[in-house]
Protein backbone atom coordinates (compact mmCIF):
# COMPACT_ATOMS: atom_id res chain seq x y z
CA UNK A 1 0.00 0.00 0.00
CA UNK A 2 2.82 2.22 0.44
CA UNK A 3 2.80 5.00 -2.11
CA UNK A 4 -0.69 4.47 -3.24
CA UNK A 5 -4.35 5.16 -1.67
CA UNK A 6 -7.32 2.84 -0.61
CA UNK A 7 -9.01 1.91 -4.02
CA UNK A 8 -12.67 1.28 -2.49
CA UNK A 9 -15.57 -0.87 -3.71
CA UNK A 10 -19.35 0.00 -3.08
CA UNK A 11 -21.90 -2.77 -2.82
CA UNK A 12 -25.20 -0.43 -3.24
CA UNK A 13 -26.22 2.35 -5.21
CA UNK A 14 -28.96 3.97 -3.24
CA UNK A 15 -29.35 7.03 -0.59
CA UNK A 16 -26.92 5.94 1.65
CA UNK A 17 -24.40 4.80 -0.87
CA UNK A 18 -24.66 8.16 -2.55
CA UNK A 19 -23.96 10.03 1.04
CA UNK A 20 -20.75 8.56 1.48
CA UNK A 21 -19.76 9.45 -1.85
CA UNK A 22 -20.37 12.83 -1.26
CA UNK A 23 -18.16 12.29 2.12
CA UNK A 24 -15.28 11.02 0.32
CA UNK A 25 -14.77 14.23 -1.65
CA UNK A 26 -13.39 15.50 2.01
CA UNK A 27 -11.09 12.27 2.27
CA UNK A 28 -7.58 12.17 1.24
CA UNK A 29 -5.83 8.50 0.46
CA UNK A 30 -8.93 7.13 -1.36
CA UNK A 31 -10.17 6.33 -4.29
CA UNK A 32 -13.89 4.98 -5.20
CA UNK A 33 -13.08 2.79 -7.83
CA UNK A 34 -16.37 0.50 -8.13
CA UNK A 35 -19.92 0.36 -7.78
CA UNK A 36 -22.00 -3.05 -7.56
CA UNK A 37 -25.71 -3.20 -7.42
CA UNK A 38 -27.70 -5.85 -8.49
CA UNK A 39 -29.25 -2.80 -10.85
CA UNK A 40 -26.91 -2.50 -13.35
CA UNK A 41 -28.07 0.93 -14.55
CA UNK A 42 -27.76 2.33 -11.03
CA UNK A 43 -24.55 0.87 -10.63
CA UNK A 44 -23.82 2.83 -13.41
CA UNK A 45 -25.49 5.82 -12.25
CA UNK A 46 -23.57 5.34 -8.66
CA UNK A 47 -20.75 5.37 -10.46
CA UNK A 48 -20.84 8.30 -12.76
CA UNK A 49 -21.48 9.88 -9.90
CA UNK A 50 -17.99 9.39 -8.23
CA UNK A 51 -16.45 10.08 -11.51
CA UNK A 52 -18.15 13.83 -11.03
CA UNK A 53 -17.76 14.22 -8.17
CA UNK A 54 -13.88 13.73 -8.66
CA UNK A 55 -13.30 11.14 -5.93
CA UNK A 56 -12.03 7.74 -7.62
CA UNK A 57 -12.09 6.58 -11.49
CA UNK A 58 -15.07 4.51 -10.63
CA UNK A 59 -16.99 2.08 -12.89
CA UNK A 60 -20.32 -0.65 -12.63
CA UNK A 61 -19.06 -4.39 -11.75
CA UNK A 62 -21.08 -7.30 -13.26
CA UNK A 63 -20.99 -8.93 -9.75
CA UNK A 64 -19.15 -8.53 -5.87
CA UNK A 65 -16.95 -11.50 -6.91
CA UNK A 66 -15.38 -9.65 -9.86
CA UNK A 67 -15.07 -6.38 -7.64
CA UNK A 68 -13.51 -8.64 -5.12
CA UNK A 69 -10.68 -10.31 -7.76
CA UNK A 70 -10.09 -5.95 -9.08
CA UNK A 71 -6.25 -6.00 -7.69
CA UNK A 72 -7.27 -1.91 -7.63
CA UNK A 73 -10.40 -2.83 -4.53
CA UNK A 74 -8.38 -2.81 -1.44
CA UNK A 75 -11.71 -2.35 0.48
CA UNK A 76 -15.19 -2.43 0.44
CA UNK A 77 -18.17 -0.12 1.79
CA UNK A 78 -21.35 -2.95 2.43
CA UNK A 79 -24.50 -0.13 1.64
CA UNK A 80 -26.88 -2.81 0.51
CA UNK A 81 -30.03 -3.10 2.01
CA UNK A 82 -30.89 -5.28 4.90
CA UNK A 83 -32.25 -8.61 3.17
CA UNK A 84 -29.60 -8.94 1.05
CA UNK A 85 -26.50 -8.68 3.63
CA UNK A 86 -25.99 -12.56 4.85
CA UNK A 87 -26.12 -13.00 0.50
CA UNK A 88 -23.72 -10.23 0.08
CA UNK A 89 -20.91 -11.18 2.87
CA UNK A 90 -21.29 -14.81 1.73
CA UNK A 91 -20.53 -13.81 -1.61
CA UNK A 92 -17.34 -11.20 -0.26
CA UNK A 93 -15.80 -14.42 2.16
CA UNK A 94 -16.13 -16.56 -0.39
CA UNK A 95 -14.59 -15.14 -2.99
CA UNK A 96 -11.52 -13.61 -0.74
CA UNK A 97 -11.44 -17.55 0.50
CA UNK A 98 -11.32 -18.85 -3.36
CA UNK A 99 -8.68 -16.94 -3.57
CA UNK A 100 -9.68 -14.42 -6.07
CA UNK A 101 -8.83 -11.76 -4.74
CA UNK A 102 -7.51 -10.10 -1.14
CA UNK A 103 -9.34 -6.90 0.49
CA UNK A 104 -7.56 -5.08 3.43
CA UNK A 105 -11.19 -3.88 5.05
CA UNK A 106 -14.85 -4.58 4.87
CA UNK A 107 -16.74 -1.77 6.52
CA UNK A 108 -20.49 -2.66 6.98
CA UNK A 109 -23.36 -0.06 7.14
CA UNK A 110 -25.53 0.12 10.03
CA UNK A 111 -27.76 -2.31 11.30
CA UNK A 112 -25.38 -4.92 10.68
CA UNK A 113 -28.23 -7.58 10.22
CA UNK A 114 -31.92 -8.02 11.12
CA UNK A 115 -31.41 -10.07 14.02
CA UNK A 116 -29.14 -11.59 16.16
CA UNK A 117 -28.49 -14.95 14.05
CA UNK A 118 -27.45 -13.14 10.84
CA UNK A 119 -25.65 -10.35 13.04
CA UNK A 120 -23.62 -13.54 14.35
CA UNK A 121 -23.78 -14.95 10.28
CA UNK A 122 -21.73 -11.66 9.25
CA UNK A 123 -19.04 -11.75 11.57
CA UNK A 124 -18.61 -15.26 11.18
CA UNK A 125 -17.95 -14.98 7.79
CA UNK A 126 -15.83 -11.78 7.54
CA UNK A 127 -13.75 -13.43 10.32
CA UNK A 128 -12.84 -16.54 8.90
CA UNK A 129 -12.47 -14.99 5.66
CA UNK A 130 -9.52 -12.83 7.37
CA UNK A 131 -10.62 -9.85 6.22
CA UNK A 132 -10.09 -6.69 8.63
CA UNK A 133 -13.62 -5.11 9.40
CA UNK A 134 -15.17 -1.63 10.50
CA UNK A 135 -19.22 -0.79 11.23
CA UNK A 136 -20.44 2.54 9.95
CA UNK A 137 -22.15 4.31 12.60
CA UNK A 138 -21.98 7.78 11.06
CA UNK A 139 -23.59 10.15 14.21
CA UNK A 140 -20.90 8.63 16.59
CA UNK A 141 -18.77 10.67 13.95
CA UNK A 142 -20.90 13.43 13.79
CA UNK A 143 -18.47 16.84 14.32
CA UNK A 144 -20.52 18.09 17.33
CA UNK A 145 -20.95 14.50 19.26
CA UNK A 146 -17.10 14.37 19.14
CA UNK A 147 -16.56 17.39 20.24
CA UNK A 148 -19.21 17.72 22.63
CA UNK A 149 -18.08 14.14 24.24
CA UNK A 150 -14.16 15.26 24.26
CA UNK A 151 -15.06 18.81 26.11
CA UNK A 152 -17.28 17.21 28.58
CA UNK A 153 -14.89 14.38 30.01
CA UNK A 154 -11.98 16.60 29.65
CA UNK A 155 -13.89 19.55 31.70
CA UNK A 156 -16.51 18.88 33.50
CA UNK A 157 -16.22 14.94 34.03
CA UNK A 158 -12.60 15.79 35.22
CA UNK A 159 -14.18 18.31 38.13
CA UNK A 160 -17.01 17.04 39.16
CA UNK A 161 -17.18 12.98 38.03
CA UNK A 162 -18.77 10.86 35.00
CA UNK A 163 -21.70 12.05 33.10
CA UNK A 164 -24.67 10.02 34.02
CA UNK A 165 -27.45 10.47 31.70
CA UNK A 166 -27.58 10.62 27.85
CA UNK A 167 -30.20 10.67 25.61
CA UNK A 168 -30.58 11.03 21.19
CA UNK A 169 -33.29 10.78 19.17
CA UNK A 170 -33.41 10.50 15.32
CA UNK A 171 -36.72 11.47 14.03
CA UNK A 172 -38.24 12.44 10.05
CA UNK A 173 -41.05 11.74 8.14
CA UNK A 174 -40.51 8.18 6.99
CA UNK A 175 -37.99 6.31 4.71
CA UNK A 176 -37.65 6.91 0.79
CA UNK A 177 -37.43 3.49 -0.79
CA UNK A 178 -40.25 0.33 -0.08
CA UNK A 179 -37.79 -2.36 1.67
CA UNK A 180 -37.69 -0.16 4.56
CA UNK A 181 -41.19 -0.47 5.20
CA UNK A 182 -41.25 -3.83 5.05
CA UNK A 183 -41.12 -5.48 8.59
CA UNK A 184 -39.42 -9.07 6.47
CA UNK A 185 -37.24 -7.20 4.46
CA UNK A 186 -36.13 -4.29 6.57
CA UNK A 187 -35.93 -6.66 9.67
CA UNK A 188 -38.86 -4.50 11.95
CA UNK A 189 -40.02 -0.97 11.68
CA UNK A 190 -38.22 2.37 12.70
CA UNK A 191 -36.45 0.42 15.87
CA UNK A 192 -34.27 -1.51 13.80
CA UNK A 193 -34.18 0.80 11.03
CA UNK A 194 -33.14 4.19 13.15
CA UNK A 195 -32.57 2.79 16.70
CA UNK A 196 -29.39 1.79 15.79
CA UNK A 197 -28.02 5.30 15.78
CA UNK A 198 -29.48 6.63 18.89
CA UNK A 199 -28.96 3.79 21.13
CA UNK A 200 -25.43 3.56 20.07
CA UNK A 201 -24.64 7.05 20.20
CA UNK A 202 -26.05 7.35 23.62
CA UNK A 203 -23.86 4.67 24.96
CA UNK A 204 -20.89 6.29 23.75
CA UNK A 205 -21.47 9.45 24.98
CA UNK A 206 -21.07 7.98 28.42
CA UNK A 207 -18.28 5.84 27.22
CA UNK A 208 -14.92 7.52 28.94
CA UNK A 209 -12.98 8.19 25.67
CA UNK A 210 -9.94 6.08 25.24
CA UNK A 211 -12.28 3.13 26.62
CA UNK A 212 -14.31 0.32 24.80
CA UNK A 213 -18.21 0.19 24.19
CA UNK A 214 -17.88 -2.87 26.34
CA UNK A 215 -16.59 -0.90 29.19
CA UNK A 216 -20.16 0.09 29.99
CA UNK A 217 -21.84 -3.46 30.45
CA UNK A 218 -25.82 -3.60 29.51
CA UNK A 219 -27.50 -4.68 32.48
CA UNK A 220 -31.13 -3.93 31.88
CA UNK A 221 -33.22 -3.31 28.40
CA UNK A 222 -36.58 -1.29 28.41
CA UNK A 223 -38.59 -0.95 24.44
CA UNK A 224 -41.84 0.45 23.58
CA UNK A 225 -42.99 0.29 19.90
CA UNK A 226 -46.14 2.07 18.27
CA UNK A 227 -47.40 2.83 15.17
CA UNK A 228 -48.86 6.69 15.87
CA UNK A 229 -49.40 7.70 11.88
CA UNK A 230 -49.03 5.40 9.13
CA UNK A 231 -51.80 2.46 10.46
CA UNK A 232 -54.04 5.42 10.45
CA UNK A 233 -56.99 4.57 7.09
CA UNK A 234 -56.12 7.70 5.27
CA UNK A 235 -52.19 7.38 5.36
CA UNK A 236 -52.06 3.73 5.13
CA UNK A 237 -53.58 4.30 1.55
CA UNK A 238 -51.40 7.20 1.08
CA UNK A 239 -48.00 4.99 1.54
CA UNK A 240 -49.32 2.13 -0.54
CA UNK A 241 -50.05 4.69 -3.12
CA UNK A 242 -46.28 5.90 -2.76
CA UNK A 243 -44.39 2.70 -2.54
CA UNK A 244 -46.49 0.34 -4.18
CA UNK A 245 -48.92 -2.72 -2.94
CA UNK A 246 -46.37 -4.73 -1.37
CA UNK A 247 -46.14 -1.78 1.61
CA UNK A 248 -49.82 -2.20 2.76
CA UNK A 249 -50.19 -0.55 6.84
CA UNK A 250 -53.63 -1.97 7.38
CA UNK A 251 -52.46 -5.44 6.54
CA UNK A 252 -48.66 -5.56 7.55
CA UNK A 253 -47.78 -2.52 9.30
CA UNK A 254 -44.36 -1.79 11.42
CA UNK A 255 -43.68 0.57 14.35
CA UNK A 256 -42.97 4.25 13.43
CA UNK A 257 -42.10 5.50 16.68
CA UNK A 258 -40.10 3.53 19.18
CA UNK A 259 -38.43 4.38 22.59
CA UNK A 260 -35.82 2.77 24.59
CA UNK A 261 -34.18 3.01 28.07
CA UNK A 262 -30.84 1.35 28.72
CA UNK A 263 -29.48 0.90 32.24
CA UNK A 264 -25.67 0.34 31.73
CA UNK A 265 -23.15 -0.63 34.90
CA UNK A 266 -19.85 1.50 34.76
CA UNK A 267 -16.48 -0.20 35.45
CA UNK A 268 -16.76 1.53 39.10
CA UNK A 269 -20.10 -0.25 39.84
CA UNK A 270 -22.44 3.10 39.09
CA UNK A 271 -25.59 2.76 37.21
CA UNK A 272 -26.05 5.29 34.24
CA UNK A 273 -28.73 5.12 31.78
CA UNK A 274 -29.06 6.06 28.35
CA UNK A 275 -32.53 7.39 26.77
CA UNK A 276 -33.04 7.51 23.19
CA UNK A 277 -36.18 7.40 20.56
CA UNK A 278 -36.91 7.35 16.46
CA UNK A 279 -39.62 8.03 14.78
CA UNK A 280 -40.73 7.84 11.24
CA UNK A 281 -43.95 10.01 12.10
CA UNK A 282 -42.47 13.13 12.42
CA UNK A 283 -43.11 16.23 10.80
CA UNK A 284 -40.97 19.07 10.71
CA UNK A 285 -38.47 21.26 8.35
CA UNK A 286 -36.90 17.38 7.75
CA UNK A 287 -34.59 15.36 9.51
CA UNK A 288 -33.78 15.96 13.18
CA UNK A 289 -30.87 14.33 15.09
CA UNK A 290 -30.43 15.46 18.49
CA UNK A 291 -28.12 14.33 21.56
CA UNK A 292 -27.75 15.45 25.19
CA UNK A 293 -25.11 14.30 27.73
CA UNK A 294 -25.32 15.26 31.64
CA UNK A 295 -23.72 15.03 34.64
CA UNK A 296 -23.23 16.57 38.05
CA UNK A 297 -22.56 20.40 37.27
CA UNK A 298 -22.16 20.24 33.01
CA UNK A 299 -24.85 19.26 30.19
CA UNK A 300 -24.27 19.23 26.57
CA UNK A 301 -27.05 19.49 23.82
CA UNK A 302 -27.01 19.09 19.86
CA UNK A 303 -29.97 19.60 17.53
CA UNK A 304 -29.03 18.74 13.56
CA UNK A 305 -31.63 21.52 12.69
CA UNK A 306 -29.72 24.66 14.36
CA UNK A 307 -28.24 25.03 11.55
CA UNK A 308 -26.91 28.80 11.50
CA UNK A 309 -28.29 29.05 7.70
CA UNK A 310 -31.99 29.58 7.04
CA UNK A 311 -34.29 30.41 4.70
CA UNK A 312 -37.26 32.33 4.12
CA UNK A 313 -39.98 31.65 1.28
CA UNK A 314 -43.19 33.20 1.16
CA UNK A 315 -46.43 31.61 -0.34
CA UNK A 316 -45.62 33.56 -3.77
CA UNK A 317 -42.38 31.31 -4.35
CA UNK A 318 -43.71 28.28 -5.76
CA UNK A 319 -41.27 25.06 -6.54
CA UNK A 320 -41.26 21.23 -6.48
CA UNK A 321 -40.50 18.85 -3.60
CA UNK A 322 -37.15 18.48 -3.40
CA UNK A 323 -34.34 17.80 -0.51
CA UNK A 324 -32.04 20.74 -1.74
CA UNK A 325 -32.49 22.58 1.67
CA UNK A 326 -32.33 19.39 4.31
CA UNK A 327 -32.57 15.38 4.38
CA UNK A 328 -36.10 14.13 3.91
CA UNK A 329 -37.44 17.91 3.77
CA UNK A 330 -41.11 18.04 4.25
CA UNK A 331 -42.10 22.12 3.39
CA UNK A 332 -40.72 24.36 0.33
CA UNK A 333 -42.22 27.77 1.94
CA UNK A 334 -42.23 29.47 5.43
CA UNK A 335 -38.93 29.83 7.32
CA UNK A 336 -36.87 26.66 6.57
CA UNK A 337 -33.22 26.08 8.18
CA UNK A 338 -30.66 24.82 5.95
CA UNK A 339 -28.02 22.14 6.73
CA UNK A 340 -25.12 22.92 4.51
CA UNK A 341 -23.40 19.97 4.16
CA UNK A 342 -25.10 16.77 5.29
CA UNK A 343 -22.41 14.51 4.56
CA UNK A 344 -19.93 16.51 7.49
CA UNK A 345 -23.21 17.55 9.50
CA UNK A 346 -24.17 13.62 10.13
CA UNK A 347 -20.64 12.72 10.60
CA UNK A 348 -20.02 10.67 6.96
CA UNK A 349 -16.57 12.28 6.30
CA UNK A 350 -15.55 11.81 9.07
CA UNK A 351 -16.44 7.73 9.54
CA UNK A 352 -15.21 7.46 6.00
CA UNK A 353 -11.90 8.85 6.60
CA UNK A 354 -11.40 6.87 9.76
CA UNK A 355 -11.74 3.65 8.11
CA UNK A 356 -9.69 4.86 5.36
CA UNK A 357 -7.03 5.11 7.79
CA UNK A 358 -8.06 1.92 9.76
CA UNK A 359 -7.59 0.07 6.39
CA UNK A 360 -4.31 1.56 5.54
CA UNK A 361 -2.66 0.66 9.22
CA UNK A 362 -3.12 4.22 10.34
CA UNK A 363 -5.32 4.00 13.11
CA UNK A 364 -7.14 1.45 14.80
CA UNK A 365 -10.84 1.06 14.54
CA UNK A 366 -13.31 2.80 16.61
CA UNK A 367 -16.11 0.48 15.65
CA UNK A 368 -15.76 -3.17 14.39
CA UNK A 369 -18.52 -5.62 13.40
CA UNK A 370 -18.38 -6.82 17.27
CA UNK A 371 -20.08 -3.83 18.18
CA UNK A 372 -22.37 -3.84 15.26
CA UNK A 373 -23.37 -7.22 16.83
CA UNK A 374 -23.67 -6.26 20.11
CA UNK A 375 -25.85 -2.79 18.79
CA UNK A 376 -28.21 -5.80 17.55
CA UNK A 377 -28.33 -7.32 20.31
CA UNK A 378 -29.45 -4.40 21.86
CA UNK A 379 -32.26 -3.85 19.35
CA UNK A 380 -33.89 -7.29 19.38
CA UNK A 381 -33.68 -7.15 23.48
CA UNK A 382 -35.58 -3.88 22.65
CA UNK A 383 -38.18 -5.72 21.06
CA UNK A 384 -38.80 -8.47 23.36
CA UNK A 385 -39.16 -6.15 25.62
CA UNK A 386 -42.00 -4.30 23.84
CA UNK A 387 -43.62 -7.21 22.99
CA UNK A 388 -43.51 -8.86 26.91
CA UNK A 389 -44.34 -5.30 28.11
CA UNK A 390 -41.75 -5.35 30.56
CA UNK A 391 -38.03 -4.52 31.54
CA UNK A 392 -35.43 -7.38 30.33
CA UNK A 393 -31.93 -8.36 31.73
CA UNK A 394 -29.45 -8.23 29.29
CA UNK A 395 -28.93 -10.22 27.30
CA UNK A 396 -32.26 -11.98 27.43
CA UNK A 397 -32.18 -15.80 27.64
CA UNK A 398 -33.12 -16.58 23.80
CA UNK A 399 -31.87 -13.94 21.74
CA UNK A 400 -30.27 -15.69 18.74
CA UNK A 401 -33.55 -17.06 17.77
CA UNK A 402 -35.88 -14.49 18.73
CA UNK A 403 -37.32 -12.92 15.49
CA UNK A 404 -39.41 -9.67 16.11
CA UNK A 405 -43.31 -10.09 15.49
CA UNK A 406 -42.76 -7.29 13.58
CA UNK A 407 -40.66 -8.79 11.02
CA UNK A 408 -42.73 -11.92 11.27
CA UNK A 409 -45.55 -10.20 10.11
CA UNK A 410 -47.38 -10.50 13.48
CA UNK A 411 -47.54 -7.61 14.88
CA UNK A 412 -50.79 -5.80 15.83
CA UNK A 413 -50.24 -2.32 16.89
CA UNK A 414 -53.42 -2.31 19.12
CA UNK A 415 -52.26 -5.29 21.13
């Protein structure tokens, strides 16, 4: 590697795949050089778009295998959707175990699988494989969590003693494409989808920096699921109009707003907990992230929405919908704030150039697939407990089988 930078595969072409191609235009020492997608014309489309945007020579491959055997792919970004991930790291392992090729990182997008089994399925295959891995967690990189965690352990922790409560939320109106909607596909509703964020970043907020995840042990698991909008008659018709029959919310509906408490035990013996929530029901300017941290005499708070930039349109400026001003932007009139530049606001170019430099021997990983597992772990305790109505101990007895009524198809919102 010395003397040359981190030629990068993409498995996906959607709305995540095309954020972190915006993020690597802020990353030095790599180069996107392929797009898979089992849609060859937005492969194609994924990859002009690199080729624009100036950040790697990329072009379509006919499959992950020939991507793989590239002697150019040193790495590979996993931006599929849920359903297909056990198919797609299969596919990676074996080919790296064939021999066709080597890869010096696989960094998988968030959640790492839809349950605990194919969480386990992943790392069990990237492992043996030998292939060096990374989870993308992008608001753990997010500039103002960083900074906001570093200033409050080196400040006021120092003082006065650990924070003790955190809490983030990730709320917007609902997700673009129909998979996500799909409790089978998708794995659940807006928990699994969204709760990864939140109850990850909350947890490493009151994560001592320098220390593990695992240094805060999970000791007890509290979820609550509903469906507050989208089982209603009027826009249950109005998403099966949008995303087509196969996404029907009086039939098959998943959770669009979902809640979860999580006692941890720090390495002294103290109890902290973490709060955090999602919801797909929300309607604002467009997507909202927001984090809090506190402690005995110091509180942090971040809201992705103050953005310092806004707009104003009156009701004589007339345009189409469009997400020019924020992510999943619901309004084109009235006072609207702006976010920038979403791909450093949500913490993408950041994550991406950490893992660049994980890959290249430069630094070692924040995240790896283990805590990707252990995130789902989290999430499917999260639904048990929703669905017993009760706390849980973590981890529940069970786990590795447990399959979320939701993604069963079993759910019914009204009990």
């Amino acid at each position: 590697m010395s003397g040359r930078s981190l030629g990068i595969g993409i498995i996906g072409s959607g709305f995540n795949a095309g954020f972190h191609l915006q993020a690597f235009t802020a990353v030095r020492d790599a180069e996107v050089l392929g797009v898979w997608s089992p849609n060859a014309g937005n492969a194609a489309a994924a990859a002009a778009l690199a080729r624009r945007l100036d950040v790697g020579d990329a072009r379509p491959f006919r499959s992950i295998a020939e991507m793989v055997g590239d002697p150019r792919i040193d790495a590979l970004w996993l931006c599929g959707p849920n359903h297909a991930r056990i198919e797609n790291v299969e596919e990676i392992a074996d080919a790296v175990e064939r021999g066709r090729g080597e890869l010096r990182g696989v960094a998988c997008e968030k959640p790492l699988a839809r349950n605990v089994a194919e969480a386990k399925r992943v790392l069990q295959l990237v492992n043996r494989a030998g292939i060096p891995h990374g989870y993308l967690e992008n608001q753990v990189f997010a500039p103002q969590v960083r900074r906001g965690r570093e200033l409050i352990w080196a400040r006021g922790a120092r003082a006065t003693g650990r924070p003790y409560l955190a809490r983030a939320a990730e709320e917007h109106s609902g997700p673009h494409m129909p998979w996500f909607w799909q409790g089978a596909l998708q794995g659940g509703g807006v928990l699994n989808d969204m709760m990864c964020h939140s109850a990850l970043v909350v947890r490493h907020l009151l994560t001592e920096p320098g220390q593990t995840a695992s240094s805060l042990q999970v000791r007890r698991v509290t979820g609550h699921i509903a469906s507050l909008k989208w089982t209603r008659p009027e826009y249950a018709r109005r998403l099966k109009k949008a995303m087509g029959a196969a996404v029907d919310y009086s039939k098959r509906p998943a959770e669009d707003y979902a809640s979860v408490v999580l006692e941890f035990e720090t390495p002294d013996g103290r109890r902290v907990i973490g709060e955090a929530s999602t919801s797909w029901s929300f309607v604002g300017a467009g997507l909202r992230l927001s984090a809090e941290l506190l402690g005995p005499e110091y509180s942090m708070s971040w809201n992705s929405l103050d953005t310092g930039l806004n707009l104003f349109f009156s009701r004589e400026v007339e345009g189409k919908s469009g997400e020019d001003l924020v992510e999943k932007q619901n309004a084109e009139m009235g006072l609207m704030p702006v976010v920038a530049s979403e791909a450093a606001a949500y913490g993408y170019e950041a994550e991406d150039r950490h893992f660049v430099r994980v890959f290249l021997g430069r630094e070692e990983p924040l995240l790896t697939l283990e805590d990707g597992l252990e995130v789902v772990k989290v999430l499917m305790s999260a639904y048990l407990s929703a669905e017993q109505e009760k706390t849980v101990r973590f981890p529940p007895r069970g786990l590795e089988a447990f399959i979320p009524a939701v993604a069963r198809g079993r759910w019914n919102p009204d009990g």
